[in-house]
Every structure is written in structure tokens, then in C-alpha cells.
Protein backbone atom coordinates (compact mmCIF):
# COMPACT_ATOMS: atom_id res chain seq x y z
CA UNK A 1 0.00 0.00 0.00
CA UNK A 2 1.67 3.01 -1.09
CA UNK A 3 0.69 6.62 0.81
CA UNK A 4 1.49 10.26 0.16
CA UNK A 5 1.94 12.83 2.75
CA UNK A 6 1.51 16.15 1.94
CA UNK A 7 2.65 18.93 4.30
CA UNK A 8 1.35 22.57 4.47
CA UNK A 9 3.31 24.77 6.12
CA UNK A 10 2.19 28.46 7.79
CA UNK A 11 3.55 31.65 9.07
CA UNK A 12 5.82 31.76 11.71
CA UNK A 13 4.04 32.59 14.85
CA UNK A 14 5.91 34.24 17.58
CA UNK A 15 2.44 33.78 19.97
CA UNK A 16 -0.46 31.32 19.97
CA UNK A 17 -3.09 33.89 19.14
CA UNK A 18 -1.61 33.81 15.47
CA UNK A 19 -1.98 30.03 15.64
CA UNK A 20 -5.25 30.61 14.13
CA UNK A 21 -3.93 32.29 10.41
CA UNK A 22 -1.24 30.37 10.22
CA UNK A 23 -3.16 27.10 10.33
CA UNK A 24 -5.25 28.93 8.32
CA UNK A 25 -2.04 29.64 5.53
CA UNK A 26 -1.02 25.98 5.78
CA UNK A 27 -4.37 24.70 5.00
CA UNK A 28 -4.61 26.85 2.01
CA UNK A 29 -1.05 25.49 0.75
CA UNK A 30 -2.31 22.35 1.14
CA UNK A 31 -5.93 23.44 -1.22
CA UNK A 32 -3.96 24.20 -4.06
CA UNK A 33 -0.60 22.05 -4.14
CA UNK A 34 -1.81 20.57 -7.14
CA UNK A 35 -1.39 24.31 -8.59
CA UNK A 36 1.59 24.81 -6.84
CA UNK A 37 3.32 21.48 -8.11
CA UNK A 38 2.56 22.84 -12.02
CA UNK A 39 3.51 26.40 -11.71
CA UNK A 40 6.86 24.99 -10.26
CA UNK A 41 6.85 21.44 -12.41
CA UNK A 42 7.53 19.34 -9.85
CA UNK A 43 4.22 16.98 -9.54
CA UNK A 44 5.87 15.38 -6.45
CA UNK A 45 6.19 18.12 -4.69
CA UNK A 46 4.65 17.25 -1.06
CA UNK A 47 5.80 20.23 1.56
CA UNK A 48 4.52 23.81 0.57
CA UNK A 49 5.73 26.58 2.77
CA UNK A 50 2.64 29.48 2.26
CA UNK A 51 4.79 32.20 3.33
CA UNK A 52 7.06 31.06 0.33
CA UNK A 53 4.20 31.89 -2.22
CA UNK A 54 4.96 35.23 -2.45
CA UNK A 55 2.05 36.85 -4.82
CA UNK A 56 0.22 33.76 -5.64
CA UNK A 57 -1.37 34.36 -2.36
CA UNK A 58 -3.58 37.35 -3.20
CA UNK A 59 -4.94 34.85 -5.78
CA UNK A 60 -5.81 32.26 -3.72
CA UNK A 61 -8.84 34.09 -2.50
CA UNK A 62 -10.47 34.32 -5.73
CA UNK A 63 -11.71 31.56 -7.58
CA UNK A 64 -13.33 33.99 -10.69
CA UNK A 65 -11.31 32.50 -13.59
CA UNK A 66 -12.31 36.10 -15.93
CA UNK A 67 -11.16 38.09 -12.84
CA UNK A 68 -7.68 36.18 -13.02
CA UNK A 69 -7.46 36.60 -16.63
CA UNK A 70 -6.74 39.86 -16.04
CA UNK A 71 -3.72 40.04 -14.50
CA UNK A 72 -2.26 38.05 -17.94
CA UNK A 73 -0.78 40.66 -20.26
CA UNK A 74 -2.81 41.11 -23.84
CA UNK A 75 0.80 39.87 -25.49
CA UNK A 76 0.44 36.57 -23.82
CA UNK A 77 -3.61 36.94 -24.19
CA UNK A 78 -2.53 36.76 -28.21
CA UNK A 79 -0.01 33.75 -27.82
CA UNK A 80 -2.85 31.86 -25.56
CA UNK A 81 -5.72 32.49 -28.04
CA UNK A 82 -2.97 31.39 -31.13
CA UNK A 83 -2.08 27.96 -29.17
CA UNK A 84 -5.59 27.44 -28.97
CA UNK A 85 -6.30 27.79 -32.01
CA UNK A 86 -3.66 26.17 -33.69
CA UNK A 87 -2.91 23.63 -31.36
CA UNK A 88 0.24 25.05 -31.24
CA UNK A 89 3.06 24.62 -28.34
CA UNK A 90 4.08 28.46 -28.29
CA UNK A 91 3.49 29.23 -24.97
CA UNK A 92 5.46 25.75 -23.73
CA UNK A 93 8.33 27.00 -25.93
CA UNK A 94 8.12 30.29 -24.26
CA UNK A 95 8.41 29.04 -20.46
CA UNK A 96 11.22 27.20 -21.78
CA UNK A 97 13.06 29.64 -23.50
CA UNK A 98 12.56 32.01 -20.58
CA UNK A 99 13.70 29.33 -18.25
CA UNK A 100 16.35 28.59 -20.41
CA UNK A 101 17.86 32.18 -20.20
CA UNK A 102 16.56 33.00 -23.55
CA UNK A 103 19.20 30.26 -24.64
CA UNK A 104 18.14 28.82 -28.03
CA UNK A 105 20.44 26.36 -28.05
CA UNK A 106 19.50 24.84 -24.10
CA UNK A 107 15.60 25.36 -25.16
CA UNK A 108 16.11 23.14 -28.27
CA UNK A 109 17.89 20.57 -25.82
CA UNK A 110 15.36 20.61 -23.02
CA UNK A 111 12.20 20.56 -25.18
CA UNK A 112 14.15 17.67 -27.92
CA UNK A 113 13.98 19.60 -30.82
CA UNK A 114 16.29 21.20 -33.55
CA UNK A 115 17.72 24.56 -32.73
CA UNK A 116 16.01 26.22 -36.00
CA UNK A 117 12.81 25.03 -34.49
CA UNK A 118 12.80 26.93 -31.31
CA UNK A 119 14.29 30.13 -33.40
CA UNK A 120 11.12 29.58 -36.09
CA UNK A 121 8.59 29.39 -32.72
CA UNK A 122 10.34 32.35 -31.09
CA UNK A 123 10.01 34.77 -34.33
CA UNK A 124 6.47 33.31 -34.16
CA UNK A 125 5.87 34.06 -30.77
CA UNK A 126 6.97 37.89 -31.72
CA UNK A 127 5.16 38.23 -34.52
CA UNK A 128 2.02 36.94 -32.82
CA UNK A 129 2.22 38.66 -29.45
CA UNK A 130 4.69 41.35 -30.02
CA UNK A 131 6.53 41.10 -27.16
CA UNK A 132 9.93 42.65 -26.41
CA UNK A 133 12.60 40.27 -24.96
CA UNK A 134 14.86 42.14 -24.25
CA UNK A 135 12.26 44.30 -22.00
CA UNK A 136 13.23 43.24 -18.46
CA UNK A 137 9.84 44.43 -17.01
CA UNK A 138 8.11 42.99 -19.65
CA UNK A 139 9.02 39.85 -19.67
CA UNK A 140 9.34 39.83 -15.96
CA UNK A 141 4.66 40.22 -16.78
CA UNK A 142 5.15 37.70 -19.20
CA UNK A 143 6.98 35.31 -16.40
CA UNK A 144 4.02 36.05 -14.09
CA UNK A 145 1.20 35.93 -16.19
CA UNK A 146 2.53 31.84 -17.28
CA UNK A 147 1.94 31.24 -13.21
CA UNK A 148 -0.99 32.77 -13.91
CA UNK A 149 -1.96 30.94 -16.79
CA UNK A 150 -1.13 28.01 -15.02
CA UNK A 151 -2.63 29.39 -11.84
CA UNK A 152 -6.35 29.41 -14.21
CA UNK A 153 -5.87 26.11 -15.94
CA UNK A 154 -5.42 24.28 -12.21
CA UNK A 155 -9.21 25.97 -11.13
């Protein structure tokens, strides 16, 4: 028989009338680890530490998927409705790439495809969406509306 503990951690409490929101906290990690193990990609993730969600947390309280949309940028809005649409693997090349550095050549390795594949996607994924990569703060919205994204598809 094969079990799987999960562990939700909360605040640090200094006194035991914060017990109360810090049970509260881990209870929540514990709600949406599933979430949590995608926007990170590890599914065997089994210990979440709530204070370590940073600003995932303010959207824990909502469950309004069209409310969450948004807080997604229209550029990735574009590349979403194009993937759709197309079937397409854009914004998976995107994570990667942005994971990746904005290497092509470690993107091509990590997603096991040719190098002029994930240059093709990338023009396509400028084209379609516009986006400046070598915008800091925008791509810094584009990193946080992927958790997002992924944030919606786990509701």
C-alpha cells in the first residue's frame, strides 16, 4: 500500500493567538498544491511553505477565472488564443526559453527539438504577441502571467 503525505506549512508565529492564520495559511497550501506542483513542475512536490508563495497568495482568494485573466498581459492573451487555435506549443516553448535564459540552443535541448525550431517558434511568438525580450519588465509580466496561466488552468 503506497501513501502520500503532503505537508502545508504556515507563518511563523511568535504567539499562539496567530496560531489561528497560520493554520489557516497551511491549510490553504495544502488546497492548491496541485497548482503549486505545475507552476513549479515538480508533480511530487509534497511540503509547501505558504509564506514562500509570495504573490500567488492574493490569488488564492479568488476563484473567478475572468477576474484572473486579467492580470495576464494582452501579449500573452494573443499567444494563448494562437495555441488554442492552432494547437500550437508556443506558450510551452516560451516558459522554456525564458527558463532557459533565452538560450536557443539549451531550449532546443530541453524541449528535444532542432535549434532552428525553437528560433522559427520564437520569431512566431513575436510576430504573434509582439513582445519585447529584451524588455526586463516585460518579460518579468510575461513570467508572471505563465503562473498565472497556469494558476487558471489548475481551477
Amino acid at each position: 500500500m503506497e501513501s502520500e503525505f503532503l505537508v502545508g506549512i504556515g507563518e511563523i508565529v511568535k504567539s499562539y493567538h496567530c496560531l489561528k492564520n497560520s493554520f489557516e495559511g497551511a491549510k490553504m497550501a495544502l488546497e492548491y498544491i496541485d497548482i503549486i506542483r505545475k507552476i513549479i513542475g515538480d508533480t511530487n512536490k509534497s511540503v509547501v511553505d505558504f509564506s514562500k508563495l509570495g504573490f500567488i497568495r492574493m490569488f488564492m482568494k479568488t476563484k473567478n477565472k475572468d477576474e484572473l485573466w486579467t492580470y495576464i498581459p494582452k501579449s500573452l492573451h494573443k499567444l494563448y488564443e494562437y495555441d488554442v487555435q492552432k494547437n500550437a506549443e508556443l506558450i510551452d516553448t516560451l516558459e522554456c526559453f525564458l527558463n532557459q535564459n533565452q538560450s536557443f540552443k539549451k531550449t532546443s535541448q530541453v524541449m528535444f527539438v532542432h535549434y532552428r525550431t525553437i528560433t522559427y517558434r520564437i520569431q512566431k511568438i513575436k510576430e504573434i504577441s509582439g513582445m519585447d525580450f529584451g524588455n526586463v519588465t516585460e518579460m518579468l509580466t510575461v513570467r508572471n502571467g505563465l503562473i498565472m496561466l497556469k494558476f487558471i488552468e489548475g481551477l
